[in-house]
C-alpha atoms as a PDB file:
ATOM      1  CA  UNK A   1     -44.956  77.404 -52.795  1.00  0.00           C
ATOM      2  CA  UNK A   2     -43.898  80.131 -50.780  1.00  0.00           C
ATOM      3  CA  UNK A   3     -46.114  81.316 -47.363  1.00  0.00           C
ATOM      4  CA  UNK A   4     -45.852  84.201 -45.265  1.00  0.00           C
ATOM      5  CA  UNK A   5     -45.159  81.595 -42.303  1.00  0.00           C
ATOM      6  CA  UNK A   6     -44.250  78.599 -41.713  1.00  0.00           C
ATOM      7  CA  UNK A   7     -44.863  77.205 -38.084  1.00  0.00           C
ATOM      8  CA  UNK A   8     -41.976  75.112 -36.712  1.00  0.00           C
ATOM      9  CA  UNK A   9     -41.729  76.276 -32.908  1.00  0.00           C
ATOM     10  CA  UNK A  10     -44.051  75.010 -30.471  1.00  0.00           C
ATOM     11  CA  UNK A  11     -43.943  78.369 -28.444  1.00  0.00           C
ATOM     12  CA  UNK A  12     -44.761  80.403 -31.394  1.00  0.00           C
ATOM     13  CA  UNK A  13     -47.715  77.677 -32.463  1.00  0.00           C
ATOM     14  CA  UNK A  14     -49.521  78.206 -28.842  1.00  0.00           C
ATOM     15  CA  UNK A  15     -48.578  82.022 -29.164  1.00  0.00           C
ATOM     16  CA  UNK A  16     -50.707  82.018 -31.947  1.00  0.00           C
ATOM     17  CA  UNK A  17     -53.312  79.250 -30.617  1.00  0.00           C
ATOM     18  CA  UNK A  18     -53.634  79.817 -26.913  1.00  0.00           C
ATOM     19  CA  UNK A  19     -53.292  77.043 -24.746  1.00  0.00           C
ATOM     20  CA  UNK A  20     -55.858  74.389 -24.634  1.00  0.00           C
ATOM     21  CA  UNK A  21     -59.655  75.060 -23.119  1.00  0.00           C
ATOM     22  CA  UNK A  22     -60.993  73.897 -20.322  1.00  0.00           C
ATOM     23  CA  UNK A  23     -60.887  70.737 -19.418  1.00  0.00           C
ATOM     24  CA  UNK A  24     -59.729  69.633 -22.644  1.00  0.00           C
ATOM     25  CA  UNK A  25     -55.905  69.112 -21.680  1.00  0.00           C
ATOM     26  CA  UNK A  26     -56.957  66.598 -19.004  1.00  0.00           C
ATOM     27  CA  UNK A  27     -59.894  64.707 -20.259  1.00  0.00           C
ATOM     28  CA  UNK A  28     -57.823  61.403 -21.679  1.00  0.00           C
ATOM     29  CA  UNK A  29     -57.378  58.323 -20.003  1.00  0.00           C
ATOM     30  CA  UNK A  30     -55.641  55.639 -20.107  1.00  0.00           C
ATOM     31  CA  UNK A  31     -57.933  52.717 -20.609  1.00  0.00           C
ATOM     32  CA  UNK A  32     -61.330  51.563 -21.487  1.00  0.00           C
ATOM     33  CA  UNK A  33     -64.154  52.485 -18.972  1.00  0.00           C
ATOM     34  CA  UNK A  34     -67.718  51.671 -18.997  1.00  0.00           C
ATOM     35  CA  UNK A  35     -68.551  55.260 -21.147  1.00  0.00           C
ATOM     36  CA  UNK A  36     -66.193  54.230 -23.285  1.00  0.00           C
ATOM     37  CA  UNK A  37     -66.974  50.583 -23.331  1.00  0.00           C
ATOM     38  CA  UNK A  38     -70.700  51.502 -24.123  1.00  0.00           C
ATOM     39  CA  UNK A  39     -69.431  53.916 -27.125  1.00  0.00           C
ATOM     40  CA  UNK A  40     -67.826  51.369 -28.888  1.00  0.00           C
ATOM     41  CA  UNK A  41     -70.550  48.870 -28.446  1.00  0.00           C
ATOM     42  CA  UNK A  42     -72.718  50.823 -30.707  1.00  0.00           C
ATOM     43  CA  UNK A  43     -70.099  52.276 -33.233  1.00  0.00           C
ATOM     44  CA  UNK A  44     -69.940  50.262 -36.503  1.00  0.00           C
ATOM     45  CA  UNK A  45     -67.614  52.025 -37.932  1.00  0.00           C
ATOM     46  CA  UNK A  46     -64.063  52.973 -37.568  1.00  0.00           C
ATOM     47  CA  UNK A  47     -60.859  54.569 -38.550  1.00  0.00           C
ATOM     48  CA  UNK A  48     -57.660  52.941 -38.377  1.00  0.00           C
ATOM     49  CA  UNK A  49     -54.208  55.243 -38.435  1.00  0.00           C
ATOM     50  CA  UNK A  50     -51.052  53.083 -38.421  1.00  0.00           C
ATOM     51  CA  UNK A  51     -47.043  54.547 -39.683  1.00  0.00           C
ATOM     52  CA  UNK A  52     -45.229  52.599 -42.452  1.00  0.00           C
ATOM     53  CA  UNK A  53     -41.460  51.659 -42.894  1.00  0.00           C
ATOM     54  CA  UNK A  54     -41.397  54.906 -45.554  1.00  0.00           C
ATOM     55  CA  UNK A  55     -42.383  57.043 -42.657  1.00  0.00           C
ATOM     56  CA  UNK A  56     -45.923  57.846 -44.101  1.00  0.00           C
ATOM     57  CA  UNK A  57     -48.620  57.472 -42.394  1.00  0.00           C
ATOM     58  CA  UNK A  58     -51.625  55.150 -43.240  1.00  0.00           C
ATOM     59  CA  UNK A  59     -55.728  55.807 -42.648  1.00  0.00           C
ATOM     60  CA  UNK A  60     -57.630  52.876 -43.464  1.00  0.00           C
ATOM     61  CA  UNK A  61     -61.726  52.978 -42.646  1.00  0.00           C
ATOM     62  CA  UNK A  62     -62.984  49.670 -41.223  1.00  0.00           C
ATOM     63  CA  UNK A  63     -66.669  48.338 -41.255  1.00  0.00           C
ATOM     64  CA  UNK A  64     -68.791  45.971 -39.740  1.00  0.00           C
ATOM     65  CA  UNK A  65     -72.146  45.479 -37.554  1.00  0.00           C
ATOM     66  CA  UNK A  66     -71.804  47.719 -34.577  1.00  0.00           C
ATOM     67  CA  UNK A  67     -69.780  46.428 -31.773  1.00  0.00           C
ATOM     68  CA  UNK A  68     -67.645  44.665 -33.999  1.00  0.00           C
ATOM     69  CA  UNK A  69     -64.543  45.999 -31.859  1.00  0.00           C
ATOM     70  CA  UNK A  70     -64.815  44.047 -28.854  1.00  0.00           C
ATOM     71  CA  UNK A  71     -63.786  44.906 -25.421  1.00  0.00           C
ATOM     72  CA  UNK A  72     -61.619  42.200 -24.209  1.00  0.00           C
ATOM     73  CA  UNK A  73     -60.418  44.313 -20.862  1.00  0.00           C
ATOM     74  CA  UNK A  74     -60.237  47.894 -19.720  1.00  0.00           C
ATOM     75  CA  UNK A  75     -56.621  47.669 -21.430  1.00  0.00           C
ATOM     76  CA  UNK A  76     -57.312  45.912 -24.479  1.00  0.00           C
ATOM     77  CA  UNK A  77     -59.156  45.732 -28.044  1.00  0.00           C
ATOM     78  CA  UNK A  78     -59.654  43.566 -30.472  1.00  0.00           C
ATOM     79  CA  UNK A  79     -60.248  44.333 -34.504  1.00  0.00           C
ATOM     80  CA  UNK A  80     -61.637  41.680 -36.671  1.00  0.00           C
ATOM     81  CA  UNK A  81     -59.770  42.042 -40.188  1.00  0.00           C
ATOM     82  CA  UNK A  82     -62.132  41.228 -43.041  1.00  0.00           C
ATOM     83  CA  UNK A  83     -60.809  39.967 -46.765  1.00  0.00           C
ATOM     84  CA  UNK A  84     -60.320  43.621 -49.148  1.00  0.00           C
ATOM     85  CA  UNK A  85     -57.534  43.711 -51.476  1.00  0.00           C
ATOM     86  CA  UNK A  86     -55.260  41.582 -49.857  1.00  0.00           C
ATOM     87  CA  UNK A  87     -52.314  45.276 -49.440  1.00  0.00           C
ATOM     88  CA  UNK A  88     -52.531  44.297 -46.094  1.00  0.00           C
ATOM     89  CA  UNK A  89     -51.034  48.215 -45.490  1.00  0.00           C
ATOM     90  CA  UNK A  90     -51.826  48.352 -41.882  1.00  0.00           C
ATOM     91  CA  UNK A  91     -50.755  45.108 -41.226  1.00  0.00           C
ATOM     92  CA  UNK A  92     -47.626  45.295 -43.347  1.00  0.00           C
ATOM     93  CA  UNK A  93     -47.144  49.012 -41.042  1.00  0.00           C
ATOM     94  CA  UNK A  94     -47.189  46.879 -37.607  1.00  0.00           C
ATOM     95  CA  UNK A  95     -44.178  44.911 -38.447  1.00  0.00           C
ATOM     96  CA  UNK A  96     -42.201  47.805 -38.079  1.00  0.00           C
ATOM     97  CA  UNK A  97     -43.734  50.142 -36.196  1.00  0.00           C
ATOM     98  CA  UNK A  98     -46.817  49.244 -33.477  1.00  0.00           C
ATOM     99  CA  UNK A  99     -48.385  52.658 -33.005  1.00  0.00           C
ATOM    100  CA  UNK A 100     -52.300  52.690 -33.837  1.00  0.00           C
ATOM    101  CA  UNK A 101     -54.830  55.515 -33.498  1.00  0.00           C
ATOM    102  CA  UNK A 102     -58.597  54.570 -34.023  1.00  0.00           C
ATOM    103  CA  UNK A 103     -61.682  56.871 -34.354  1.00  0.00           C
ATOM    104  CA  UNK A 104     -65.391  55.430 -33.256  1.00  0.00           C
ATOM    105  CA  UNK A 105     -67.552  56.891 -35.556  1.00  0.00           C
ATOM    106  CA  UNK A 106     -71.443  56.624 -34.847  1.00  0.00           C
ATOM    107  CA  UNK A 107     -73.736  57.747 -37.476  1.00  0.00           C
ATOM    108  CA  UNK A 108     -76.422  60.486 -36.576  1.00  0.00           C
ATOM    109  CA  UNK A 109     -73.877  60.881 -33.611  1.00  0.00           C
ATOM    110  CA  UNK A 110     -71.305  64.249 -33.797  1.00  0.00           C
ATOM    111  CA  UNK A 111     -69.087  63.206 -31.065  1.00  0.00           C
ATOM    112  CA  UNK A 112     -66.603  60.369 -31.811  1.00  0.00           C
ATOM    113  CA  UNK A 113     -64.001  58.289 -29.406  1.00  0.00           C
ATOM    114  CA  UNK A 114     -60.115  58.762 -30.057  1.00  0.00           C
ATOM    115  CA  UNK A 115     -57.973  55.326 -29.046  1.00  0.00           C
ATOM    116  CA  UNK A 116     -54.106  55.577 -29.308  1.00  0.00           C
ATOM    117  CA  UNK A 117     -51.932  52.445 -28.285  1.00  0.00           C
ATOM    118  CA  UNK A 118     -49.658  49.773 -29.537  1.00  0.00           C
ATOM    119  CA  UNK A 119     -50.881  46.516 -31.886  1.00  0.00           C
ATOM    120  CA  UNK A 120     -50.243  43.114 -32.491  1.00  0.00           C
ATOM    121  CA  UNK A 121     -51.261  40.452 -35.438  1.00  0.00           C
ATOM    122  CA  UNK A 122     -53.359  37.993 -33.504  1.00  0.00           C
ATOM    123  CA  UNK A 123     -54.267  34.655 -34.985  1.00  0.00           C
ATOM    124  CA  UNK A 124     -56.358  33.299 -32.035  1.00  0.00           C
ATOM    125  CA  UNK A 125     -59.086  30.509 -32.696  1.00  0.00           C
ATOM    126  CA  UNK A 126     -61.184  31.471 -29.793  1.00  0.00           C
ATOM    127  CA  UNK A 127     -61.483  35.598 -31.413  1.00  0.00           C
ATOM    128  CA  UNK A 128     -62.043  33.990 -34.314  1.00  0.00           C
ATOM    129  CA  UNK A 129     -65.255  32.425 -33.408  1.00  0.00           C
ATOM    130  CA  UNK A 130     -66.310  35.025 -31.751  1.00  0.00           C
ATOM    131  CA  UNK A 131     -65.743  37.517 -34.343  1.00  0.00           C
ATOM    132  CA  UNK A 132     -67.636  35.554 -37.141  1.00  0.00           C
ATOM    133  CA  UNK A 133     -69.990  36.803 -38.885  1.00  0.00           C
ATOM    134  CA  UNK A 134     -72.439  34.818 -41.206  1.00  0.00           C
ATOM    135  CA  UNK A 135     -70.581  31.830 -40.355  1.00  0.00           C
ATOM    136  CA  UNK A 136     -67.153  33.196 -41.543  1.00  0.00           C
ATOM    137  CA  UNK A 137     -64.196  33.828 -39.609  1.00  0.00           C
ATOM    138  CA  UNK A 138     -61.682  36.504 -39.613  1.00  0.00           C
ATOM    139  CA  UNK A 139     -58.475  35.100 -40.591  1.00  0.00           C
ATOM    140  CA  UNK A 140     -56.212  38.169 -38.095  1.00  0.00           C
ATOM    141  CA  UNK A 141     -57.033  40.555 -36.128  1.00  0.00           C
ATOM    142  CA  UNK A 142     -55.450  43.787 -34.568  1.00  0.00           C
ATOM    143  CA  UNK A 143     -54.989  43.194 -30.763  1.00  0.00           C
ATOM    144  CA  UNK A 144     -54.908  46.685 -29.836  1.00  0.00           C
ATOM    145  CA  UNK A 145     -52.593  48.039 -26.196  1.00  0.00           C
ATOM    146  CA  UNK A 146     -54.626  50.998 -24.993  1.00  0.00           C
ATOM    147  CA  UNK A 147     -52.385  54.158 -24.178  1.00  0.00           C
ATOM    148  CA  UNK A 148     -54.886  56.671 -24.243  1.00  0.00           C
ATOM    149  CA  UNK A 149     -58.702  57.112 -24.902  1.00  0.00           C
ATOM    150  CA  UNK A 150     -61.354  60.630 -24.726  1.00  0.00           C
ATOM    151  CA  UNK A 151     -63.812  61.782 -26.352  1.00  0.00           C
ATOM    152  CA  UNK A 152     -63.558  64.672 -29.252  1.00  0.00           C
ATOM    153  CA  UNK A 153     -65.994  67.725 -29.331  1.00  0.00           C
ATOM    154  CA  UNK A 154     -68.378  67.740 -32.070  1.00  0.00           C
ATOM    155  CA  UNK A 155     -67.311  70.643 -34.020  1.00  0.00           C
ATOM    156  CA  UNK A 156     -65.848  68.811 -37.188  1.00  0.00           C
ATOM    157  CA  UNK A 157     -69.254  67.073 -37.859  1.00  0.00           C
ATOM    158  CA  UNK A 158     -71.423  70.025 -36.911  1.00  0.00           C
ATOM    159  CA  UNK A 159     -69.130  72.127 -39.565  1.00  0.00           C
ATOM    160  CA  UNK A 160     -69.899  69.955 -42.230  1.00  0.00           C
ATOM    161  CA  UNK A 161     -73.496  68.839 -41.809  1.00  0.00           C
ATOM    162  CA  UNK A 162     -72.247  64.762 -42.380  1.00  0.00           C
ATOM    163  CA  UNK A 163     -75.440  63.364 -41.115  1.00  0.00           C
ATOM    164  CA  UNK A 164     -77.715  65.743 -42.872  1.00  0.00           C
ATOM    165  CA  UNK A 165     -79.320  64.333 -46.065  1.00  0.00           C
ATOM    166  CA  UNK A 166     -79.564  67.583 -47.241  1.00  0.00           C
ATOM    167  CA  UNK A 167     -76.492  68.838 -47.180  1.00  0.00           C
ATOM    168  CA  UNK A 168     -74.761  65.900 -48.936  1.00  0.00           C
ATOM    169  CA  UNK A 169     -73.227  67.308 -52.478  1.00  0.00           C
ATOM    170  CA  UNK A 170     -74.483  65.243 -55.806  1.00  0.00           C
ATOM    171  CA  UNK A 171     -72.269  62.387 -57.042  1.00  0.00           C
ATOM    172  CA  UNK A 172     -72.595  63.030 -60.456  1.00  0.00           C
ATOM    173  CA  UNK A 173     -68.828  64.007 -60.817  1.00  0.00           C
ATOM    174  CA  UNK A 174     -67.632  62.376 -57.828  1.00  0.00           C
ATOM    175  CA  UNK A 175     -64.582  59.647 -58.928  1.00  0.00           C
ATOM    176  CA  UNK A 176     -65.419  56.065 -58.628  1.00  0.00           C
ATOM    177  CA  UNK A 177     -62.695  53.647 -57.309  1.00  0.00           C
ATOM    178  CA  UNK A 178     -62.758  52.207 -60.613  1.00  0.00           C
ATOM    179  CA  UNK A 179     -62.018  55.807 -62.356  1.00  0.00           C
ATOM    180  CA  UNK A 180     -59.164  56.231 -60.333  1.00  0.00           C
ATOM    181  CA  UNK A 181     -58.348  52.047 -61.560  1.00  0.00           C
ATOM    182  CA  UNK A 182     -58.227  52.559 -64.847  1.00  0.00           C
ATOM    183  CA  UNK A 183     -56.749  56.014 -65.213  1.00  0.00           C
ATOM    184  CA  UNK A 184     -53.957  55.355 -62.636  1.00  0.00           C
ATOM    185  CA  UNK A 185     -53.347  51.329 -63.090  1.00  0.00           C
ATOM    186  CA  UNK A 186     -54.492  50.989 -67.114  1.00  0.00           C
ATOM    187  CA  UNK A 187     -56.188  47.847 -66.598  1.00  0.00           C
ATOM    188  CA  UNK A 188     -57.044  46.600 -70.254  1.00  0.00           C
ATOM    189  CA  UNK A 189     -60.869  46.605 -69.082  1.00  0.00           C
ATOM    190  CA  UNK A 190     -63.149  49.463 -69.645  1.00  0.00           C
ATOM    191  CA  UNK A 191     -64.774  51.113 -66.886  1.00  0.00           C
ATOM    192  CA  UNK A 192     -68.172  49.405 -67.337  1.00  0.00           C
ATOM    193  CA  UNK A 193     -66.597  45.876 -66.978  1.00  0.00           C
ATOM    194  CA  UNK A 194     -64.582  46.834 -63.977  1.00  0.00           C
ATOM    195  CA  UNK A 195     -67.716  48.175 -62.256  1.00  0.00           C
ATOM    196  CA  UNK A 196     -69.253  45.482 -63.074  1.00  0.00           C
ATOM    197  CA  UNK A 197     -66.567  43.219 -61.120  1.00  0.00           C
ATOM    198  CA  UNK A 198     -65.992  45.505 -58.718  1.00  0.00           C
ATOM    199  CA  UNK A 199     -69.758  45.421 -57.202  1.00  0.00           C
ATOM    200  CA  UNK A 200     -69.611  41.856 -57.555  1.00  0.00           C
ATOM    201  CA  UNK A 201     -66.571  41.622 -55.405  1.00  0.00           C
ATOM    202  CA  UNK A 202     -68.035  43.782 -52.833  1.00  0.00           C
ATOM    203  CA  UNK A 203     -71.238  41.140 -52.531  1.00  0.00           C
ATOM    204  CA  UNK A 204     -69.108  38.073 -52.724  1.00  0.00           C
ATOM    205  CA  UNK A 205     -65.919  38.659 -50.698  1.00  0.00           C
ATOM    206  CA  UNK A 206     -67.467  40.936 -47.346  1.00  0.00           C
ATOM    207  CA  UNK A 207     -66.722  38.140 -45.139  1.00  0.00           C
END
C-alpha cells in the first residue's frame, strides 16, 4: 500500500509529536518500590512481551489469583508458568533473546504498571511451593531482572470504556478459538466436539 508518509527519522517523528509532557520523560525507575510492590499485589492479570529467534515479537496474557507475581526483591520478579498448550513461545523466545516487558492489569482500574528487564527459566523447589495453587505446582517460572518500571496514564482504557458493562460489543460474531482451530488447522472434528474438549481442557488442566 502506498501512504503519503512514512516515518523513519526520529527528528521528523518528534517534529510531528512534540517532545514528551511533563513529567512523563522522567517518571521510570529502575526497580520495584513499595507503590509498585503494592500494584502488583493486587493485579491478577498480566501481559507478557518476549522477541523470538525470527525477530517477531511475542504477547502472551497470563492469569492467576491476584498477586500471583511475587516480589522476591526491589530488583527481582518471579512468574509462575501454568500448563496451556505446551508452545512454550515465551519460553522457547528466552533462549535466545532475554528481553521481557510485562503489563499489570487491574480490573475496574485504568492505570496499569509497565516492567521491562531481562529473564531466566527457573526451576526452583522452594518458588514452587510457594507458587502452588490448589495443591499444584508450577513446573518453571520466569525469574524476571528489573530494568525499568512506571506507571502508564489511563487514556487507553478510558478511550475504550474496558470496564464498562455497557459498552462491551455482543459476541454473537465474535471468533471462538476453536473457529480459528478448525478453519486454520482442519482438525477432522467439527466445531461442536472441539468446544466441547476445549472447555473441558480449560476445567481440567488450569493448574
Amino acid at each position: 500500500m502506498e501512504f503519503e508518509e512514512v516515518i523513519v527519522d526520529r527528528d521528523r517523528l518528534r517534529e510531528l509529536v512534540g517532545a514528551p509532557r511533563g513529567y512523563a520523560a522522567v517518571k521510570s525507575i529502575t526497580y520495584i518500590d513499595e507503590l509498585f510492590r503494592k500494584f502488583i499485589a493486587a493485579s491478577p492479570f498480566v501481559i507478557v512481551a518476549t522477541r523470538g529467534a525470527d525477530g517477531l515479537l511475542d504477547v502472551s496474557p497470563k492469569g492467576d489469583p491476584a498477586g500471583f507475581v511475587e516480589v522476591l526483591d526491589e530488583k527481582t520478579l518471579a512468574l509462575p508458568d501454568r500448563p496451556g498448550n505446551q508452545r512454550l513461545d515465551s519460553f522457547e523466545n528466552l533462549l535466545n533473546y532475554p528481553e521481557i516487558s510485562l503489563i499489570f492489569i487491574i480490573p475496574g482500574n485504568n492505570e496499569t504498571l509497565r516492567v521491562a528487564g531481562r529473564a531466566r527459566i527457573v526451576r526452583d523447589h522452594r518458588l514452587q511451593i510457594r507458587q502452588a495453587v490448589r495443591g499444584k505446582f508450577p513446573l518453571l517460572c520466569f525469574v524476571i531482572d528489573v530494568e525499568e518500571a512506571f506507571m502508564h496514564c489511563p487514556k487507553c482504557m478510558v478511550r475504550s470504556n474496558l470496564w464498562k458493562s455497557e459498552y462491551w460489543p455482543s459476541l454473537t460474531d465474535v471468533p471462538t478459538l476453536v473457529q480459528s482451530v478448525k478453519r486454520h488447522a482442519n482438525p477432522s472434528e467439527s466445531v461442536e466436539e472441539l468446544q466441547r474438549r476445549e472447555d473441558l481442557l480449560t476445567i481440567q488442566r488450569l493448574y
